[in-house]
N, C-alpha and C. Protein backbone atom coordinates (compact mmCIF):
# COMPACT_ATOMS: atom_id res chain seq x y z
N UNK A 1 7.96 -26.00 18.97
CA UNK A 1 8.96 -25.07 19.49
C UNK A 1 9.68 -24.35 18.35
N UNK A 2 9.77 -25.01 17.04
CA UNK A 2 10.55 -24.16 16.37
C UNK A 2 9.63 -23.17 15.36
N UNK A 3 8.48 -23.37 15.31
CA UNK A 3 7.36 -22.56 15.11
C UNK A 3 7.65 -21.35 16.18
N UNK A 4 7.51 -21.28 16.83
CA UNK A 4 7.65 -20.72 18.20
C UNK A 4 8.70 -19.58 17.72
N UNK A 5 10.23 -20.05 17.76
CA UNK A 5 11.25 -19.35 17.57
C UNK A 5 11.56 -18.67 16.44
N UNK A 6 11.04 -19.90 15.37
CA UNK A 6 10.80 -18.94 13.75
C UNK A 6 10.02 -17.81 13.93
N UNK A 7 9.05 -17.42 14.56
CA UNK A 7 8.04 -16.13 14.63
C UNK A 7 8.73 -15.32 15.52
N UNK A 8 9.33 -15.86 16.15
CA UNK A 8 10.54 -14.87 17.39
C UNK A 8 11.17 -14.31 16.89
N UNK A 9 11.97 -15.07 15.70
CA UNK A 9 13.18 -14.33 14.90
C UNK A 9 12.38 -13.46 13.84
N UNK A 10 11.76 -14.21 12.91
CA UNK A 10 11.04 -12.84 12.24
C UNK A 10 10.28 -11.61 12.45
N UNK A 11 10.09 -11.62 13.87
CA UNK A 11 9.66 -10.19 14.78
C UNK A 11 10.72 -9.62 15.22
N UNK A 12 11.96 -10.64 15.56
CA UNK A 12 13.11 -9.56 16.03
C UNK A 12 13.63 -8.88 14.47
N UNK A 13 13.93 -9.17 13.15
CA UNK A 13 14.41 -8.78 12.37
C UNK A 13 13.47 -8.02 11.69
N UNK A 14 12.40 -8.14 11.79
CA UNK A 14 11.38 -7.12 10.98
C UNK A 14 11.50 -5.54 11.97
N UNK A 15 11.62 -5.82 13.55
CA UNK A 15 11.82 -4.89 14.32
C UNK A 15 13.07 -4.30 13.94
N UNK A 16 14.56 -5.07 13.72
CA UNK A 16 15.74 -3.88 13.57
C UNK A 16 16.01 -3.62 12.35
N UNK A 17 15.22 -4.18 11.56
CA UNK A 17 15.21 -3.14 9.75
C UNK A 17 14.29 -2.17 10.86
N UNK A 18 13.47 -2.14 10.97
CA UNK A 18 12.25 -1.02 11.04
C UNK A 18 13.38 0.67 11.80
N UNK A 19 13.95 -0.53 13.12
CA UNK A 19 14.51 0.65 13.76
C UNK A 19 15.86 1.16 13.17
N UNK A 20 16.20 0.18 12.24
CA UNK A 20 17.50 0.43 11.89
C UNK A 20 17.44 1.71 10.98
N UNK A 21 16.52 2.01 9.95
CA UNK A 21 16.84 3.21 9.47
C UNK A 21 16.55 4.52 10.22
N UNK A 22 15.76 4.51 11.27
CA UNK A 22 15.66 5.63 12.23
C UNK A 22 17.37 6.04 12.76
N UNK A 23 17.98 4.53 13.32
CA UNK A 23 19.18 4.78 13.61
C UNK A 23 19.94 5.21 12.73
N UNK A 24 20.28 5.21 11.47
CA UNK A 24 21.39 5.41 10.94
C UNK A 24 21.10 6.78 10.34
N UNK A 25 19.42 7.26 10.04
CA UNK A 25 19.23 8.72 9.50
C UNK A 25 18.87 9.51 10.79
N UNK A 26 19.36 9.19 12.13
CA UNK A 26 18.72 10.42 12.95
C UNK A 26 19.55 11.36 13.05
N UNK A 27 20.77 11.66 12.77
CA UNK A 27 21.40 12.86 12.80
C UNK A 27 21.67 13.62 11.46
N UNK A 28 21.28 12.59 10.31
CA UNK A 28 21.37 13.43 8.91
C UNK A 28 19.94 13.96 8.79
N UNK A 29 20.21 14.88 7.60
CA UNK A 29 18.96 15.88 6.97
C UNK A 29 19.04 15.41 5.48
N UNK A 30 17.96 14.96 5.14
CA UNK A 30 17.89 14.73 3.73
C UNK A 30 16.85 16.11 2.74
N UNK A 31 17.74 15.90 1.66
CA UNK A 31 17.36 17.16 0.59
C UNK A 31 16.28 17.14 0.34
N UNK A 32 15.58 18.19 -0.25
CA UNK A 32 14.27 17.93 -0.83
C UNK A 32 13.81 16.85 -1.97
N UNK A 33 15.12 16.97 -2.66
CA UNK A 33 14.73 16.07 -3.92
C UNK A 33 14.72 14.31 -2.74
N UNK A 34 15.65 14.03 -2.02
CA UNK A 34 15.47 12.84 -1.37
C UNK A 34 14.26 12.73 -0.33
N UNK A 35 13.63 13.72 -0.13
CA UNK A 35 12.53 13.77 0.81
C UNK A 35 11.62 13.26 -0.12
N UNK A 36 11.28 14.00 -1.46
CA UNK A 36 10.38 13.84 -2.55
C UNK A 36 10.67 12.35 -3.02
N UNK A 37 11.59 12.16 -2.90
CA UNK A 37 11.81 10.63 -3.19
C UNK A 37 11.50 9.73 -2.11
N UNK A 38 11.52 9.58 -0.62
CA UNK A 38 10.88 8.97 0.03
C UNK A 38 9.51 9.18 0.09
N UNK A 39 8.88 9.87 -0.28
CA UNK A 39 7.57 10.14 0.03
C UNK A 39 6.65 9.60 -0.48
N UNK A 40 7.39 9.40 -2.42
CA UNK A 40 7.42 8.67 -3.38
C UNK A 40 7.26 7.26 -3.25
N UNK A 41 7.70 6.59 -2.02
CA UNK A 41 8.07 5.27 -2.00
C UNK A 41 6.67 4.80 -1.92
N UNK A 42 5.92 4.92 -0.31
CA UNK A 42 4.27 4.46 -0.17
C UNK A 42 3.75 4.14 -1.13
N UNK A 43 3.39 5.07 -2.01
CA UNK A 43 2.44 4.93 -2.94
C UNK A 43 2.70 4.26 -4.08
N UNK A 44 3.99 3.99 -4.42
CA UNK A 44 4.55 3.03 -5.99
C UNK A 44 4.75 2.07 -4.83
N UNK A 45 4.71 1.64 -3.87
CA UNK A 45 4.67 -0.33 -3.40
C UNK A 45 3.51 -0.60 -3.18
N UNK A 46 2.03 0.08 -2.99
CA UNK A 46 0.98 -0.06 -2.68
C UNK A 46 0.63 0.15 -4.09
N UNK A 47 0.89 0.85 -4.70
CA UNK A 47 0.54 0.15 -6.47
C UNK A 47 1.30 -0.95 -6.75
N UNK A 48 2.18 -1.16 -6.43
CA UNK A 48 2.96 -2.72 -6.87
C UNK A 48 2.02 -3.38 -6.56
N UNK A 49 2.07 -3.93 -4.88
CA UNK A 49 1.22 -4.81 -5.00
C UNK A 49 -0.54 -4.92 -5.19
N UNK A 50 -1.25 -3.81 -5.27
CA UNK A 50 -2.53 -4.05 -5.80
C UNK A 50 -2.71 -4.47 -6.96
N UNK A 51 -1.76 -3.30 -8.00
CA UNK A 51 -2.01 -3.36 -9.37
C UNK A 51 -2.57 -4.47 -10.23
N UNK A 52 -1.64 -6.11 -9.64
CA UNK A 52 -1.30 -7.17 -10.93
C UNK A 52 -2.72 -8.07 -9.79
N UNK A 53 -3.59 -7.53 -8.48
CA UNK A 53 -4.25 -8.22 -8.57
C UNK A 53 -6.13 -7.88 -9.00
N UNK A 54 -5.67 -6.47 -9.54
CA UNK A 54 -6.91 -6.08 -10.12
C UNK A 54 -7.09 -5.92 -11.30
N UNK A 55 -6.05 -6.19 -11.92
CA UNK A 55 -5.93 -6.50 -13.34
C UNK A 55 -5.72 -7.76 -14.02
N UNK A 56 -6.11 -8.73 -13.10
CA UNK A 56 -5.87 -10.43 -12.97
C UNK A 56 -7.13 -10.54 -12.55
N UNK A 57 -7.44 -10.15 -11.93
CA UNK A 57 -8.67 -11.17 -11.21
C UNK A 57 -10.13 -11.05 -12.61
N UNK A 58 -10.47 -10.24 -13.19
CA UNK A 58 -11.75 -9.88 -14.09
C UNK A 58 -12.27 -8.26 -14.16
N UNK A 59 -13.08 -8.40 -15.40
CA UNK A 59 -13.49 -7.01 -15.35
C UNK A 59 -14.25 -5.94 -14.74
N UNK A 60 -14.84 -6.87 -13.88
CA UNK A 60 -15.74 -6.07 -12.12
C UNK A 60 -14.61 -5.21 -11.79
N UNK A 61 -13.32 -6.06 -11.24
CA UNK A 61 -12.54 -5.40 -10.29
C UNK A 61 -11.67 -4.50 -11.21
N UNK A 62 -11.27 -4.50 -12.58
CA UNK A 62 -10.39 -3.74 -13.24
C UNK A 62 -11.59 -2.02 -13.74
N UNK A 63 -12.52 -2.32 -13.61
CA UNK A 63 -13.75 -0.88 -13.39
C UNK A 63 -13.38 -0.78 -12.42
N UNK A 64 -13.59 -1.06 -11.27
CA UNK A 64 -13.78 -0.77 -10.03
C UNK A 64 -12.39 -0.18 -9.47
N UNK A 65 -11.17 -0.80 -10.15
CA UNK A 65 -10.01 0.02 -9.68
C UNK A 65 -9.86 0.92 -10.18
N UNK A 66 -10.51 1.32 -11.72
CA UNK A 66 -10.63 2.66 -12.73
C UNK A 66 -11.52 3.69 -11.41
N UNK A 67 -12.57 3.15 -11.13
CA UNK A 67 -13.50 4.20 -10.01
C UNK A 67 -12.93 4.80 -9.12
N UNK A 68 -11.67 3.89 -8.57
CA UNK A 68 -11.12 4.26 -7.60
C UNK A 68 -10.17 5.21 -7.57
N UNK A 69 -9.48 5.08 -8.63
CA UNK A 69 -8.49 5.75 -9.05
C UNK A 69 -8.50 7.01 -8.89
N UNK A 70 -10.05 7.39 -10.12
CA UNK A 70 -10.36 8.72 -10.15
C UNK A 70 -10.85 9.66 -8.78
N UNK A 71 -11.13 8.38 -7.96
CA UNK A 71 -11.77 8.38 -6.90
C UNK A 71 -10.95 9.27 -5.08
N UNK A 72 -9.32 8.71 -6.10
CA UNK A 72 -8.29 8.89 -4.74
C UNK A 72 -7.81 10.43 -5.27
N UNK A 73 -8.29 10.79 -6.58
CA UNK A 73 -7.55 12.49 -6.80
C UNK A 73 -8.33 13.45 -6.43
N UNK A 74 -9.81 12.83 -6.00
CA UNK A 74 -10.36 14.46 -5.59
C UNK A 74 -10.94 14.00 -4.35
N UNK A 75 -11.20 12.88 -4.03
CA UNK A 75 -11.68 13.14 -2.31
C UNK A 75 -10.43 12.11 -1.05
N UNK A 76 -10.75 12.10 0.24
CA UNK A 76 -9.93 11.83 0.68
C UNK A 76 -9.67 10.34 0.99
N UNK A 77 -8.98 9.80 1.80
CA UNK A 77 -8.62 8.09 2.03
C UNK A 77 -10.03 7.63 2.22
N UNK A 78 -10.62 8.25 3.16
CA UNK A 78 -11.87 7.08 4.09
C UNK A 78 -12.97 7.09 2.52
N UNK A 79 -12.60 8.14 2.35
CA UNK A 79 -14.36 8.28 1.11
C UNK A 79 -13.61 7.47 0.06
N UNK A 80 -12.38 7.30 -0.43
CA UNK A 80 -12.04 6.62 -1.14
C UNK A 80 -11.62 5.07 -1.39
N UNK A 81 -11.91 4.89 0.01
CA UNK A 81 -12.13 3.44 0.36
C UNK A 81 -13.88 3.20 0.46
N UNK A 82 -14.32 3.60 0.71
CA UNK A 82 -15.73 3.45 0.48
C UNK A 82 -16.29 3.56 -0.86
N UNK A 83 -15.82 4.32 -1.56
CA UNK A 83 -16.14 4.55 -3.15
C UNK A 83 -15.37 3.34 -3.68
N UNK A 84 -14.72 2.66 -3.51
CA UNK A 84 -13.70 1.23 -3.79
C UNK A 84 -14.57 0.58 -3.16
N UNK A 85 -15.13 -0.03 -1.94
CA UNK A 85 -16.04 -0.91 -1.52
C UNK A 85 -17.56 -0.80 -2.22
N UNK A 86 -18.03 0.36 -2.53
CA UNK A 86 -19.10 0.18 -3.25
C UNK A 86 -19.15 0.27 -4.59
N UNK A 87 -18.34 0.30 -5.40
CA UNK A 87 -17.87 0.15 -6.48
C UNK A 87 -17.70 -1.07 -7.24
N UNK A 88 -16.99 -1.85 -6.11
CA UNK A 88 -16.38 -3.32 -6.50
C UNK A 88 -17.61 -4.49 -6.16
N UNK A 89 -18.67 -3.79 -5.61
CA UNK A 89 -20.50 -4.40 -4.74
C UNK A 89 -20.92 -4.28 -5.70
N UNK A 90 -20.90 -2.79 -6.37
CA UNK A 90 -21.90 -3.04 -7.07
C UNK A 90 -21.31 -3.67 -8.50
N UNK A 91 -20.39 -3.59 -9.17
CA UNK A 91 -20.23 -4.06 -10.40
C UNK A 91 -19.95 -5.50 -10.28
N UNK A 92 -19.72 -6.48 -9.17
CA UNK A 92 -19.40 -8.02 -9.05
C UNK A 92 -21.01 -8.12 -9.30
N UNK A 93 -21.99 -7.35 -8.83
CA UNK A 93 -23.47 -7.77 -8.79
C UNK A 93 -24.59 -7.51 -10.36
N UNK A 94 -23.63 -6.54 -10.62
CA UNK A 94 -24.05 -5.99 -11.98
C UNK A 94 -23.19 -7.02 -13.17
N UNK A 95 -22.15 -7.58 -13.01
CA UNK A 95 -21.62 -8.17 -14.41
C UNK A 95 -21.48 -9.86 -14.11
């Protein structure tokens, strides 16, 4: 039961952060420079946490995140997840 309620409460509080900033920014307008700064956010926490585990794990996956890299500036998400899946295939098989 307290399994139970622990997952209760961490769904209710993950839910009113989530809604809570809708609530408190729905009648303000944020500037461009603060727009540019949220927009900013996605992509430096999704490098946080990939970064320290492709540069930890060996040198297959630290190529393979170099492939990718170059991989996410000229084509789009889906091809760039696929160029990351076959990337990281073929060099675990190659080294």
């Amino acid at each position: 039961m307290t399994t139970v309620l622990t997952i209760l409460g961490m769904g209710l509080v993950t839910y009113l952060t989530r809604i809570g900033g809708d609530l408190l920014m729905r009648n303000r307008e944020l500037g461009p420079r603060m727009t540019a700064a949220m927009n900013a956010v996605p992509p430096a926490i999704l490098t946080a946490v990939i970064a320290p585990s492709v540069l930890a794990v060996g040198p297959a996956e630290a190529m393979a995140g170099l492939v990718t890299v170059f991989a996410a500036f000229r084509l789009p998400l889906l091809a760039t997840i696929l160029v990351a899946v076959a990337s990281i295939t073929a060099l675990r098989t190659l080294l």
